[in-house]
Protein backbone atom coordinates (compact mmCIF):
# COMPACT_ATOMS: atom_id res chain seq x y z
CA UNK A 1 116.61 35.91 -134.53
CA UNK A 2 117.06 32.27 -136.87
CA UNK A 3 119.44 30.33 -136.19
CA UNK A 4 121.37 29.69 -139.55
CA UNK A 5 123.05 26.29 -139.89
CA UNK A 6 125.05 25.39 -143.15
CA UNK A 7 122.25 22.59 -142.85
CA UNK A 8 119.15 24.91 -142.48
CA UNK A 9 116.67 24.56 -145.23
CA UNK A 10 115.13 27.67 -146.71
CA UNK A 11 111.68 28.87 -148.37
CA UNK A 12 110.86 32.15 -149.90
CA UNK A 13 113.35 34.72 -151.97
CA UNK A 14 115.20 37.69 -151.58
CA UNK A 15 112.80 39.96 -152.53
CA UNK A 16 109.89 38.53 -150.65
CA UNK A 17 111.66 37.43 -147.76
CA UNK A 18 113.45 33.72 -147.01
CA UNK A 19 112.81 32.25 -143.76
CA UNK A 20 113.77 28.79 -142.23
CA UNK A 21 111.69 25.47 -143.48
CA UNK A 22 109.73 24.67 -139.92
CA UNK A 23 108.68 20.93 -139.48
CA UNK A 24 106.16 20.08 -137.05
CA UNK A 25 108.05 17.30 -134.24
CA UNK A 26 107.73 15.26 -131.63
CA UNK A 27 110.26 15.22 -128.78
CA UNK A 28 110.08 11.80 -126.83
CA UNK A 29 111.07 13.30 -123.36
CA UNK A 30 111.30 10.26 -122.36
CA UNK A 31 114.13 9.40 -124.15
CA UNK A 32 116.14 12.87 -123.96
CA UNK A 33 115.89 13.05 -120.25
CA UNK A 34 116.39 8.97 -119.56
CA UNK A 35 116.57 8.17 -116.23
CA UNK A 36 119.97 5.95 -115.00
CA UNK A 37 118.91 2.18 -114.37
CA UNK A 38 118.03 1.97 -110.35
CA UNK A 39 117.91 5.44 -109.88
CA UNK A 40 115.45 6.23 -106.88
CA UNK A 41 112.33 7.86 -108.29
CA UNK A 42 110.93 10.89 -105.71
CA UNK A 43 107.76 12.99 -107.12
CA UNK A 44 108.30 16.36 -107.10
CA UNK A 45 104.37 17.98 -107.98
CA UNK A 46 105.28 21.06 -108.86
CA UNK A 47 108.49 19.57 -111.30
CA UNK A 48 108.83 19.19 -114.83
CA UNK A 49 106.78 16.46 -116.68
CA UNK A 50 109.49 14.47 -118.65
CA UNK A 51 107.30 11.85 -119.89
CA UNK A 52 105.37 11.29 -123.20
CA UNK A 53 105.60 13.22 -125.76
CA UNK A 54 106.25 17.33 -126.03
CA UNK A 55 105.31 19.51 -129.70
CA UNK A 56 108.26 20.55 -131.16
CA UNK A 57 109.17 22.62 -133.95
CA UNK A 58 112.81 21.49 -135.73
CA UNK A 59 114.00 24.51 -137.90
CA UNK A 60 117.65 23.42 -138.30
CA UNK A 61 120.26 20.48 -138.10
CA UNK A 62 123.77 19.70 -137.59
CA UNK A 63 125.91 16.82 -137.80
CA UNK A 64 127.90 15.73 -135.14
CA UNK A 65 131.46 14.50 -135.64
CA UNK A 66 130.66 10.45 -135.44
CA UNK A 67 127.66 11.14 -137.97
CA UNK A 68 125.08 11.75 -135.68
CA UNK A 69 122.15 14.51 -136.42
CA UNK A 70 121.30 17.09 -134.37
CA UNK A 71 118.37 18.54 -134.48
CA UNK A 72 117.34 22.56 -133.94
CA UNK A 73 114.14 22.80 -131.94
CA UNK A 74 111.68 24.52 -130.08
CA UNK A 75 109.94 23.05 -127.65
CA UNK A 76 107.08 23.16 -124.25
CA UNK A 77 107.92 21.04 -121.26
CA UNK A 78 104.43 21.03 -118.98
CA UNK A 79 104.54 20.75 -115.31
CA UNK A 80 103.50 17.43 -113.24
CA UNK A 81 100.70 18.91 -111.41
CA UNK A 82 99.09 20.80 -114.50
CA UNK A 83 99.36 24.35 -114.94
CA UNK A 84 98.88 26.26 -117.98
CA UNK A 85 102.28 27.67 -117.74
CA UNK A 86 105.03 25.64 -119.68
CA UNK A 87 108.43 26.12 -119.95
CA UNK A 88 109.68 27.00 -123.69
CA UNK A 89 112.39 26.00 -124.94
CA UNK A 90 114.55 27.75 -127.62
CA UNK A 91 117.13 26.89 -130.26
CA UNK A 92 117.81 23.14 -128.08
CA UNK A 93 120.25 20.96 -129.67
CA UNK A 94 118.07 17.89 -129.58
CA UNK A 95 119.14 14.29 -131.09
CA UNK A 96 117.34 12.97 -133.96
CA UNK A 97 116.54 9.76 -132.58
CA UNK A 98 114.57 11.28 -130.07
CA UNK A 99 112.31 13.46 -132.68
CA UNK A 100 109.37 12.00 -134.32
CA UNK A 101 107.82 14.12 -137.49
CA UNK A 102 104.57 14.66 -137.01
């Protein structure tokens, strides 16, 4: 299933099929999951890594009301004490401020 935003960009036709315009992002966790000045930091191994940078992919926007973009992506959060495994994301209303195109 696509999500389809009045603000979704599309490639391809009826007859051979349209689907979504993917772009390739980065999602500065850093920024979407800040941390509150002082708050007391206490590592958790097996917790999500919420630093750096995740690979996104942004497949739709919206605005908000005060004329901020939203962005549509999906993303991978890894864990702290490296596993394979990753949690994935879908559809995640992400600001734009926090998404670098890669």
């Amino acid at each position: 299933m696509v999500l389809n935003s009045p603000f979704t960009t599309w490639e391809g036709n009826d007859v051979h099929g349209r689907r979504p315009v993917v772009t390739g992002v980065g999602v500065r966790l850093d920024r979407l999951f800040a941390r509150p000045p002082g708050a007391t930091r206490r590592v958790i191994a097996s917790g999500l890594d919420l630093t750096g940078e995740a690979r996104g992919r942004l497949h739709g926007r919206f605005p908000g009301v005060e004329g901020d973009w939203l962005g549509v992506v999906d993303y991978e959060i890894g864990y702290a004490d490296g596993r394979r495994d990753k949690l994935y994301l879908v559809d995640q209303l992400v600001p734009f401020h926090v998404l670098r195109k890669r």
